[in-house]
PDB file of N, CA and C in Angstrom:
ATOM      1  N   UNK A   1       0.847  -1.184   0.000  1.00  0.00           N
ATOM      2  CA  UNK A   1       0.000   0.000   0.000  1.00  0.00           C
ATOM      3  C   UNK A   1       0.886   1.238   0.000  1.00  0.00           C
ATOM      4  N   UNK A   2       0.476   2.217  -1.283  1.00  0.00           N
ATOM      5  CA  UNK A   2       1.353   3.495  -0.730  1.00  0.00           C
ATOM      6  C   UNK A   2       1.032   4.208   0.097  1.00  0.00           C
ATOM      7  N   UNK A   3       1.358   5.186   0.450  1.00  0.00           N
ATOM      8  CA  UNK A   3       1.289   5.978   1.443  1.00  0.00           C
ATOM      9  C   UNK A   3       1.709   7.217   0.507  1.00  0.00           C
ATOM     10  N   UNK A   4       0.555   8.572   0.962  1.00  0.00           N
ATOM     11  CA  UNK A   4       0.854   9.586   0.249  1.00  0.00           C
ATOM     12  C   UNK A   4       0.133  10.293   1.044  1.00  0.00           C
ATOM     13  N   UNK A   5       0.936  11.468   1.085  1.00  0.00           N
ATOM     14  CA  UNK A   5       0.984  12.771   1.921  1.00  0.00           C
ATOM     15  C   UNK A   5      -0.856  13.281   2.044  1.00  0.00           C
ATOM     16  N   UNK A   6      -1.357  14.201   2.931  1.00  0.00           N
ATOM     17  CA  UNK A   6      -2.586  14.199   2.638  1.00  0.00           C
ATOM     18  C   UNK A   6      -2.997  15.128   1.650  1.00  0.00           C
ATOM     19  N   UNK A   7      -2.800  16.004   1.055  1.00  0.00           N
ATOM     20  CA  UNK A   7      -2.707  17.365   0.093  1.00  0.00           C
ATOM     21  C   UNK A   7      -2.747  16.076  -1.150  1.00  0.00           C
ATOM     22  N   UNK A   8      -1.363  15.143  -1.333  1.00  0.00           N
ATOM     23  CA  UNK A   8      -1.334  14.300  -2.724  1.00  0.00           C
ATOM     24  C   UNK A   8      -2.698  13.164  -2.864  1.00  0.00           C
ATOM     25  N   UNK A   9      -3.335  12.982  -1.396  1.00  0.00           N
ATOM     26  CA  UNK A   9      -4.610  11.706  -1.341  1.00  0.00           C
ATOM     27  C   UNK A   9      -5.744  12.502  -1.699  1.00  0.00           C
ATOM     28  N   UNK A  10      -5.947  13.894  -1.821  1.00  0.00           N
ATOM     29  CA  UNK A  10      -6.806  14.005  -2.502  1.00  0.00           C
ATOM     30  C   UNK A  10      -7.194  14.838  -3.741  1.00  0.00           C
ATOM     31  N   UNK A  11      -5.899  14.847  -4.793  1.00  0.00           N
ATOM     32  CA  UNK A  11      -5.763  14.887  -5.961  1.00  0.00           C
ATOM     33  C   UNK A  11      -5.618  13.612  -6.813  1.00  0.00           C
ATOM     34  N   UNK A  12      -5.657  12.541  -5.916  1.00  0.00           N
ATOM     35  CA  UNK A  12      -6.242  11.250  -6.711  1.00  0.00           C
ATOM     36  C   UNK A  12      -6.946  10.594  -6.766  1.00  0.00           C
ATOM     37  N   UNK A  13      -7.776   9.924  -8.037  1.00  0.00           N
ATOM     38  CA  UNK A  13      -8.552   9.370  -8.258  1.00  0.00           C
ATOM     39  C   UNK A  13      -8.829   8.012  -7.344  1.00  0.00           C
ATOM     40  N   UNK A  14     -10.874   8.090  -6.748  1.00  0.00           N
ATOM     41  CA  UNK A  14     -11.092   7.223  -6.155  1.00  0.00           C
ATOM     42  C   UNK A  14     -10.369   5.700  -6.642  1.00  0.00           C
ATOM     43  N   UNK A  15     -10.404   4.793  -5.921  1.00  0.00           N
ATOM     44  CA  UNK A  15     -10.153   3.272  -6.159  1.00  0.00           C
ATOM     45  C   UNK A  15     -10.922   2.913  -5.868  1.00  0.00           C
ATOM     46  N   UNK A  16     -12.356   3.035  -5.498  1.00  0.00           N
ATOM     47  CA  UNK A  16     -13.717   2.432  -5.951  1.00  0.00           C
ATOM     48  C   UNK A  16     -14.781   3.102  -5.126  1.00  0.00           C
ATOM     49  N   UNK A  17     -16.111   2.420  -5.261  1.00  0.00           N
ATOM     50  CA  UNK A  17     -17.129   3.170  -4.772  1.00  0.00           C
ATOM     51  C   UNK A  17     -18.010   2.223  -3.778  1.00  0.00           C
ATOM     52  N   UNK A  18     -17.964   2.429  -2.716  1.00  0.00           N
ATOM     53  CA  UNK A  18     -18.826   1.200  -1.829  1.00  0.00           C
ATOM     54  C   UNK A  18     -20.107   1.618  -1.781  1.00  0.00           C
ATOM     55  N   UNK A  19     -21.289   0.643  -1.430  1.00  0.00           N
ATOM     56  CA  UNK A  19     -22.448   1.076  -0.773  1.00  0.00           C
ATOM     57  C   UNK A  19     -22.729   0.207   0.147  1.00  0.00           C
ATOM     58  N   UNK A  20     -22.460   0.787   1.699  1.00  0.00           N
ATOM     59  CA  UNK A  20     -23.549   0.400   2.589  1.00  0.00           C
ATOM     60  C   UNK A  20     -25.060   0.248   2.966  1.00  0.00           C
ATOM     61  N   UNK A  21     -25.678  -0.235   3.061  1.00  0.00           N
ATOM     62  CA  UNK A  21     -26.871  -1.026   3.301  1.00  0.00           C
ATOM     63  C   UNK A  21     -27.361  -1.635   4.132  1.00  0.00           C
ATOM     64  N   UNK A  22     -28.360  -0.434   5.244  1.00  0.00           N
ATOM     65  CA  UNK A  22     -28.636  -1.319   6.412  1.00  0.00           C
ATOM     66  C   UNK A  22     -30.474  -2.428   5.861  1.00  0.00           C
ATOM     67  N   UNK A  23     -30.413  -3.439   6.152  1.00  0.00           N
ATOM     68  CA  UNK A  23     -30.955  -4.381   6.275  1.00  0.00           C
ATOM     69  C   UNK A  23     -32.401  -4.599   6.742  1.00  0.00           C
ATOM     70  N   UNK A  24     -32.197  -3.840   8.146  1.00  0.00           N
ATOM     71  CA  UNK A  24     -33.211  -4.032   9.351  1.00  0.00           C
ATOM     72  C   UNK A  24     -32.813  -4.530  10.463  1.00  0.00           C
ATOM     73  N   UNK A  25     -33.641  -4.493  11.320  1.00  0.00           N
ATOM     74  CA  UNK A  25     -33.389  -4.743  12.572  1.00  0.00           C
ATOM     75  C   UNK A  25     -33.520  -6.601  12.889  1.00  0.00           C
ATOM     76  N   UNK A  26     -33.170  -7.181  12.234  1.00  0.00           N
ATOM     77  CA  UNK A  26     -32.852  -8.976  12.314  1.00  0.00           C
ATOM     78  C   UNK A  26     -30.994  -8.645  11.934  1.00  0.00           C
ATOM     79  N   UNK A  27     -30.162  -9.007  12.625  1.00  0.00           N
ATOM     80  CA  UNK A  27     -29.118  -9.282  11.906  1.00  0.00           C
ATOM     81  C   UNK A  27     -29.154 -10.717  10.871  1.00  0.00           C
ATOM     82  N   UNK A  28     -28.305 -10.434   9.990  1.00  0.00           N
ATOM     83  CA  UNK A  28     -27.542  -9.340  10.021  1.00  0.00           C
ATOM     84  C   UNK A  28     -27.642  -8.375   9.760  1.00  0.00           C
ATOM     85  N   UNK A  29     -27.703  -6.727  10.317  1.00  0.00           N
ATOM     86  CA  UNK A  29     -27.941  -5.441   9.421  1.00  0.00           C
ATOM     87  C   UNK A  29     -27.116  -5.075   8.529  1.00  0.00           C
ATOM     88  N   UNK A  30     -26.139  -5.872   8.025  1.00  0.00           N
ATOM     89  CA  UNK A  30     -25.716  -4.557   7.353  1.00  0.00           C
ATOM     90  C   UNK A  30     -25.179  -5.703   5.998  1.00  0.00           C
ATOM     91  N   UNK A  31     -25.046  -4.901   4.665  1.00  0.00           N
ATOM     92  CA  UNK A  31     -24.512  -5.651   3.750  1.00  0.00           C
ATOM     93  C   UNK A  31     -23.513  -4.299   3.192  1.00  0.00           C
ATOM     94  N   UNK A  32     -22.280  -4.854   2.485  1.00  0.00           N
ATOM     95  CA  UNK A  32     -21.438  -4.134   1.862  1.00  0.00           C
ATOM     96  C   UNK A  32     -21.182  -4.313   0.438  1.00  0.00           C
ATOM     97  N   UNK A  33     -21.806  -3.432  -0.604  1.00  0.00           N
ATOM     98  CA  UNK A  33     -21.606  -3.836  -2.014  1.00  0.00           C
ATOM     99  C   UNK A  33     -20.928  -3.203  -2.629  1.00  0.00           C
ATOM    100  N   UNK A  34     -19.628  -3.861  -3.457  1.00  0.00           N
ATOM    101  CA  UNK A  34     -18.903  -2.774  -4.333  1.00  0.00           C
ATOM    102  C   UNK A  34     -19.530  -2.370  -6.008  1.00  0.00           C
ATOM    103  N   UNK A  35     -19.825  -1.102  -5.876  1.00  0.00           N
ATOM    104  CA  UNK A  35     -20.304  -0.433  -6.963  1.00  0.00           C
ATOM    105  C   UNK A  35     -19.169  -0.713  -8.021  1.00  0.00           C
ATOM    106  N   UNK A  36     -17.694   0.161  -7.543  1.00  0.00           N
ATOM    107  CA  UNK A  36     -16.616  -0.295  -8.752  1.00  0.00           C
ATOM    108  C   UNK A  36     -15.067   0.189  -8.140  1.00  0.00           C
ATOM    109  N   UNK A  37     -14.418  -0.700  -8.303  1.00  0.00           N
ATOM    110  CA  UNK A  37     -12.918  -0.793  -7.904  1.00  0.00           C
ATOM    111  C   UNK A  37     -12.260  -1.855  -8.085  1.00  0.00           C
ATOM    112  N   UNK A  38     -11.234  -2.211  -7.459  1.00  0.00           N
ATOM    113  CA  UNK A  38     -10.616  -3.356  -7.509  1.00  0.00           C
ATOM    114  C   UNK A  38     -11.192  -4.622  -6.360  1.00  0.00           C
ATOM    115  N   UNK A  39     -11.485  -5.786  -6.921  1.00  0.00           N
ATOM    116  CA  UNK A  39     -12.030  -6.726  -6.050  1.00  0.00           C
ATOM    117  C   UNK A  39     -11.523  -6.922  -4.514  1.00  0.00           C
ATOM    118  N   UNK A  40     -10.309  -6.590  -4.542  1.00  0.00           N
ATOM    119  CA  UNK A  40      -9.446  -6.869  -3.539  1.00  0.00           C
ATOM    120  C   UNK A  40     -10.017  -6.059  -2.214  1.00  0.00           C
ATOM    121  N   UNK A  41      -9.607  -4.824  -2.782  1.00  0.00           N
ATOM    122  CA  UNK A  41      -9.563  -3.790  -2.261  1.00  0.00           C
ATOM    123  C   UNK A  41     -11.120  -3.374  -1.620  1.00  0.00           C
ATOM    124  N   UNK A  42     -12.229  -3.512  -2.135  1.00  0.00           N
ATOM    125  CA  UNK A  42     -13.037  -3.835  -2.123  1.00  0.00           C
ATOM    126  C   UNK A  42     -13.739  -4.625  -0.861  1.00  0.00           C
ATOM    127  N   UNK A  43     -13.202  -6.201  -1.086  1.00  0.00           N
ATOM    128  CA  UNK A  43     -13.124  -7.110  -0.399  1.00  0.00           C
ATOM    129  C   UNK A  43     -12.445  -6.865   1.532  1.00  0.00           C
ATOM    130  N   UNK A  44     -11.569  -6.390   1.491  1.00  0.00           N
ATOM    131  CA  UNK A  44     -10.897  -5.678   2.398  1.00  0.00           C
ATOM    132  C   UNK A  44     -11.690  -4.648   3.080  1.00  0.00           C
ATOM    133  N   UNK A  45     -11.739  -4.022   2.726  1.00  0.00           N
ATOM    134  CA  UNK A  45     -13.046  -2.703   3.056  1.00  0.00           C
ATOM    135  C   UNK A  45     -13.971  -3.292   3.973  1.00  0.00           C
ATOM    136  N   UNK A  46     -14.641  -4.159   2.636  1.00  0.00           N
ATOM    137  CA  UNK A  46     -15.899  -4.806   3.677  1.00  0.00           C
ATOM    138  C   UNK A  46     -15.585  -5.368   4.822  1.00  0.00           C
ATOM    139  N   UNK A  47     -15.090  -6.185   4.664  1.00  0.00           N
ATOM    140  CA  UNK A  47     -14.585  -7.045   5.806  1.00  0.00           C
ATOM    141  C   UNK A  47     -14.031  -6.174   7.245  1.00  0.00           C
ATOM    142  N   UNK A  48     -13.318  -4.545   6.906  1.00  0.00           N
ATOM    143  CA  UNK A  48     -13.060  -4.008   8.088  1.00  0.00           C
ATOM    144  C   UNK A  48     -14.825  -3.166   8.738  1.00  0.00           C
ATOM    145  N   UNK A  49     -15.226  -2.843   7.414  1.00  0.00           N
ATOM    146  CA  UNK A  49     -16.776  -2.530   7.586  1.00  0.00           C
ATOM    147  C   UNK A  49     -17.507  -3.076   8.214  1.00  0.00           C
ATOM    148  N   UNK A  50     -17.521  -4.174   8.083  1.00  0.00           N
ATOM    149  CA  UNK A  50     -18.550  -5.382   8.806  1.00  0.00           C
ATOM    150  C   UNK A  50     -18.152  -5.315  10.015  1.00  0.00           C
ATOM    151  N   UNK A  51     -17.203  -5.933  10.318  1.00  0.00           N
ATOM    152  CA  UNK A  51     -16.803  -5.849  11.616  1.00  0.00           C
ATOM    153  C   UNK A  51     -16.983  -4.802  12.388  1.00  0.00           C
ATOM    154  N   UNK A  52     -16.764  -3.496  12.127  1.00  0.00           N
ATOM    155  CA  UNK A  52     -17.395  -2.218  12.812  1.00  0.00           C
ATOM    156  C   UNK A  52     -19.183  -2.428  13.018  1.00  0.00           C
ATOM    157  N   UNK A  53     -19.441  -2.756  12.069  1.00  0.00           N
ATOM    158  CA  UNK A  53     -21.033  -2.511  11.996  1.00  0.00           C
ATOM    159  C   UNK A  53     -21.836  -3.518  12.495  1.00  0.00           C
ATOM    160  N   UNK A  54     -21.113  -4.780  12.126  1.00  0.00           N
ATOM    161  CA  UNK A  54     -21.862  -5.611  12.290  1.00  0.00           C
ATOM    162  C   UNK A  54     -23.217  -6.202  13.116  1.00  0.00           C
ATOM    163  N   UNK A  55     -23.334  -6.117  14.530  1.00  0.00           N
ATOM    164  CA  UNK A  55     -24.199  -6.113  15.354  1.00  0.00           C
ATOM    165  C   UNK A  55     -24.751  -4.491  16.442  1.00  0.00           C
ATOM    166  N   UNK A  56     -24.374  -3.774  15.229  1.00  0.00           N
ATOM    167  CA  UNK A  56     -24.890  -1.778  15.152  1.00  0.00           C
ATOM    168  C   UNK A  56     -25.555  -1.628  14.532  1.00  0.00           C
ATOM    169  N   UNK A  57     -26.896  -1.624  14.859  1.00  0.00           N
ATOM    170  CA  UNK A  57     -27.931  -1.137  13.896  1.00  0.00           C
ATOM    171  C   UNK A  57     -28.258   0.584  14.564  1.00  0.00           C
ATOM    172  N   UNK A  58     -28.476   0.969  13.247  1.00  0.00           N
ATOM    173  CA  UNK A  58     -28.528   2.807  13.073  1.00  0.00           C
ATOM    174  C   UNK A  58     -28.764   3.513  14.192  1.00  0.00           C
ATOM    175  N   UNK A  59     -30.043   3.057  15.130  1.00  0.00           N
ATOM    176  CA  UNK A  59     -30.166   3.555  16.736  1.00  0.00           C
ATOM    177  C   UNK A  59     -29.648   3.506  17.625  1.00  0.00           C
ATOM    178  N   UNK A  60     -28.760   2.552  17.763  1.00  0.00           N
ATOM    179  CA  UNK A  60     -27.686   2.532  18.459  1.00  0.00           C
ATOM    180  C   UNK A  60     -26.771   3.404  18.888  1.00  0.00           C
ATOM    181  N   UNK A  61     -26.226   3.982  20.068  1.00  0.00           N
ATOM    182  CA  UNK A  61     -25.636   5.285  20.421  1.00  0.00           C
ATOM    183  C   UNK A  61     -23.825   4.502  19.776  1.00  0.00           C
ATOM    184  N   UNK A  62     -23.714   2.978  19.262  1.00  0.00           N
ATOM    185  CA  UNK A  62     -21.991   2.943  19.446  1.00  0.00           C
ATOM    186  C   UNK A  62     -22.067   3.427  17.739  1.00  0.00           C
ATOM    187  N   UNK A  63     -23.448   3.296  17.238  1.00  0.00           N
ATOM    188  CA  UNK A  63     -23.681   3.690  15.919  1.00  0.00           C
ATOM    189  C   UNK A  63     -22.272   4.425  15.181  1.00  0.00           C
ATOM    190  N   UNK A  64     -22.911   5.926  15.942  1.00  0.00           N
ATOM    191  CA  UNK A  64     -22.072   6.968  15.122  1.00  0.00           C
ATOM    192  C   UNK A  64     -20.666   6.953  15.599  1.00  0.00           C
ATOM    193  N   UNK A  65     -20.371   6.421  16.115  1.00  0.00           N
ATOM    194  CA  UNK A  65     -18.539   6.017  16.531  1.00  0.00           C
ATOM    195  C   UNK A  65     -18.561   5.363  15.547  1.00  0.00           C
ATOM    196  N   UNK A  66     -18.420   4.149  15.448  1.00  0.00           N
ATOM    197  CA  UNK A  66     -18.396   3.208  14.338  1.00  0.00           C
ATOM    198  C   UNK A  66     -18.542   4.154  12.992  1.00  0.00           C
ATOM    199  N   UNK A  67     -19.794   4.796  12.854  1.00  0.00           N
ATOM    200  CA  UNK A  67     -19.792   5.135  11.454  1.00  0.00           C
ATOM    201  C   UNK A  67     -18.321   6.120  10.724  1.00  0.00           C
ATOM    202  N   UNK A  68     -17.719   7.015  12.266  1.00  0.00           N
ATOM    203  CA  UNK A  68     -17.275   7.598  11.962  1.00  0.00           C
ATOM    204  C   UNK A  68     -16.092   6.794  11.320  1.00  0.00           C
ATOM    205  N   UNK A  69     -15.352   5.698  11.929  1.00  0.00           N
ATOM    206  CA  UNK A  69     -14.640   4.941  11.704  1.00  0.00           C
ATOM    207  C   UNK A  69     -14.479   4.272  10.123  1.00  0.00           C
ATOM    208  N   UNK A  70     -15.858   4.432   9.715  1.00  0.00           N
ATOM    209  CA  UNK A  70     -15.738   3.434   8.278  1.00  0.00           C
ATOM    210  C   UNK A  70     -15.871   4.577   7.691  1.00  0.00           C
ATOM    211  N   UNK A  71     -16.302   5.686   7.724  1.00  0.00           N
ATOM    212  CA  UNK A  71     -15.598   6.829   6.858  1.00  0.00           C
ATOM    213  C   UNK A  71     -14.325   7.229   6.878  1.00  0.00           C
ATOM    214  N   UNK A  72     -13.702   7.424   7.879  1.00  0.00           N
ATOM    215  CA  UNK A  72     -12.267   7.663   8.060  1.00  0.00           C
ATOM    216  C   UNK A  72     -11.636   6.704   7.117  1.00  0.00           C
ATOM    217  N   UNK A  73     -12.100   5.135   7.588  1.00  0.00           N
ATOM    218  CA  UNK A  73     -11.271   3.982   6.658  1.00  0.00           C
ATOM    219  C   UNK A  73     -11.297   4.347   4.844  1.00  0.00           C
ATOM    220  N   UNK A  74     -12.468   4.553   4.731  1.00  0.00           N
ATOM    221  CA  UNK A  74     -12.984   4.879   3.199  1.00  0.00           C
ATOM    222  C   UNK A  74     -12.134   6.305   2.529  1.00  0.00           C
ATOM    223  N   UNK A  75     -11.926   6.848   3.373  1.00  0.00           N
ATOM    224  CA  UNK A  75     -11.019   8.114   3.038  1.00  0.00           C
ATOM    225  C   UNK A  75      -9.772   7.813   2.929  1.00  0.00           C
ATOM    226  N   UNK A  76      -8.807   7.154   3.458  1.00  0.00           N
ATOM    227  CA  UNK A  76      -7.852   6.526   3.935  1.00  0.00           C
ATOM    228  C   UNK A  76      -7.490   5.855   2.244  1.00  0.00           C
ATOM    229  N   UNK A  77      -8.533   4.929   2.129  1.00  0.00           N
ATOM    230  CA  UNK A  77      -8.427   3.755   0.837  1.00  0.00           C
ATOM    231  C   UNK A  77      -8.901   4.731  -0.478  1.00  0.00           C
ATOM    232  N   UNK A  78      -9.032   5.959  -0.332  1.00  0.00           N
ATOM    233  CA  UNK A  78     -10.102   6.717  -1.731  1.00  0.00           C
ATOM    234  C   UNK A  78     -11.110   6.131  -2.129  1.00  0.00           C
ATOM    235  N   UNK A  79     -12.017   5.733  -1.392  1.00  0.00           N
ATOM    236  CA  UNK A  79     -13.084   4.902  -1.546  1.00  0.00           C
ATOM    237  C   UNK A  79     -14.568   5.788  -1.246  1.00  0.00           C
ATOM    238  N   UNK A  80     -15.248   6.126  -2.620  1.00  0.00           N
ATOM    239  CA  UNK A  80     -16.095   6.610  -2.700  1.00  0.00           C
ATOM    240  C   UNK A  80     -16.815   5.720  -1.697  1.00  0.00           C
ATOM    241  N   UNK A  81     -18.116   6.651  -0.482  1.00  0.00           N
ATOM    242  CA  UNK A  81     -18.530   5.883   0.455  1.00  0.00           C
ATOM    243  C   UNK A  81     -19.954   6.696   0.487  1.00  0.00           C
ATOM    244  N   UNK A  82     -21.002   5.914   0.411  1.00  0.00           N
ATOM    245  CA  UNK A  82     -22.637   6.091  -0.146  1.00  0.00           C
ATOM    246  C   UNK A  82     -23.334   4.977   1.354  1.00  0.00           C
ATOM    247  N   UNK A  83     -24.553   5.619   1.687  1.00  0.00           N
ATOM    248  CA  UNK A  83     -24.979   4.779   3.123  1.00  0.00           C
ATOM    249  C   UNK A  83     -26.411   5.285   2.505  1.00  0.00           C
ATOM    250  N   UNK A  84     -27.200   3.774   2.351  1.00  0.00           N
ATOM    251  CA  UNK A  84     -28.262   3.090   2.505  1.00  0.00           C
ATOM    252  C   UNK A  84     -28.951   2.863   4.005  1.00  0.00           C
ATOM    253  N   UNK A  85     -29.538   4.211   4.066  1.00  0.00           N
ATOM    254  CA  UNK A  85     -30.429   3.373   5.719  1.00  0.00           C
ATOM    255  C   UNK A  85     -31.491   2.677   6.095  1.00  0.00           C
ATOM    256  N   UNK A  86     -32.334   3.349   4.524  1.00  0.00           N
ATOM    257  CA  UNK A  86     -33.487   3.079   4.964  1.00  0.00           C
ATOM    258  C   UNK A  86     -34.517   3.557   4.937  1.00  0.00           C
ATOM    259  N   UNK A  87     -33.862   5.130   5.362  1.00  0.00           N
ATOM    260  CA  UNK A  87     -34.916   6.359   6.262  1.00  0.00           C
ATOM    261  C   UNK A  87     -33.964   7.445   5.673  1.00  0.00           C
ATOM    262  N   UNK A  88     -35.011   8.780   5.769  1.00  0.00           N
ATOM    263  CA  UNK A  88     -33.933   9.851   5.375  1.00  0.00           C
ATOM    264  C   UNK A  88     -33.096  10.266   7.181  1.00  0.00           C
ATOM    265  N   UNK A  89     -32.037  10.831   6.536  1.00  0.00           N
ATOM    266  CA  UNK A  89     -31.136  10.801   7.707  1.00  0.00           C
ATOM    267  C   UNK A  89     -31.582  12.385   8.381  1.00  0.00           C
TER     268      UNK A  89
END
């Protein structure tokens, strides 16, 4: 993975576009779909996604910690990041 200064991370082009998708209140809530990037990368994402989210559904006060977290990550990776709730926010 490179590593690039923060001024150079965002004069470059995303490496893909996720959409989160909460479910409902049965877990599992949450699904992670890649719109477009590299599979890998992608794959990775979700998997740190899930794990944040996984048993956090939207009312939840550890909610918005967590959420903040998988945005940070998504910024981090240039990963266009889109959230499906449900409800308008």
């Amino acid at each position: 993975m490179a590593v690039y200064e923060p001024e150079e991370a965002e004069q470059l082009p995303p490496q893909g576009h996720v959409r989160v998708v909460y479910l409902g209140p049965v877990a599992p809530h949450w699904e992670v779909h890649g719109v477009f990037g590299e599979r890998r990368v992608i794959d990775d994402f979700r998997q740190r996604a899930l794990a944040r989210l996984q048993l956090v559904p939207p009312h939840d006060p550890q909610f918005r910690r967590n959420r903040e977290r998988v945005v940070k990550d998504a910024e981090r990776e240039r990963l266009i990041l889109e959230w499906d709730l449900g409800m308008d926010e």
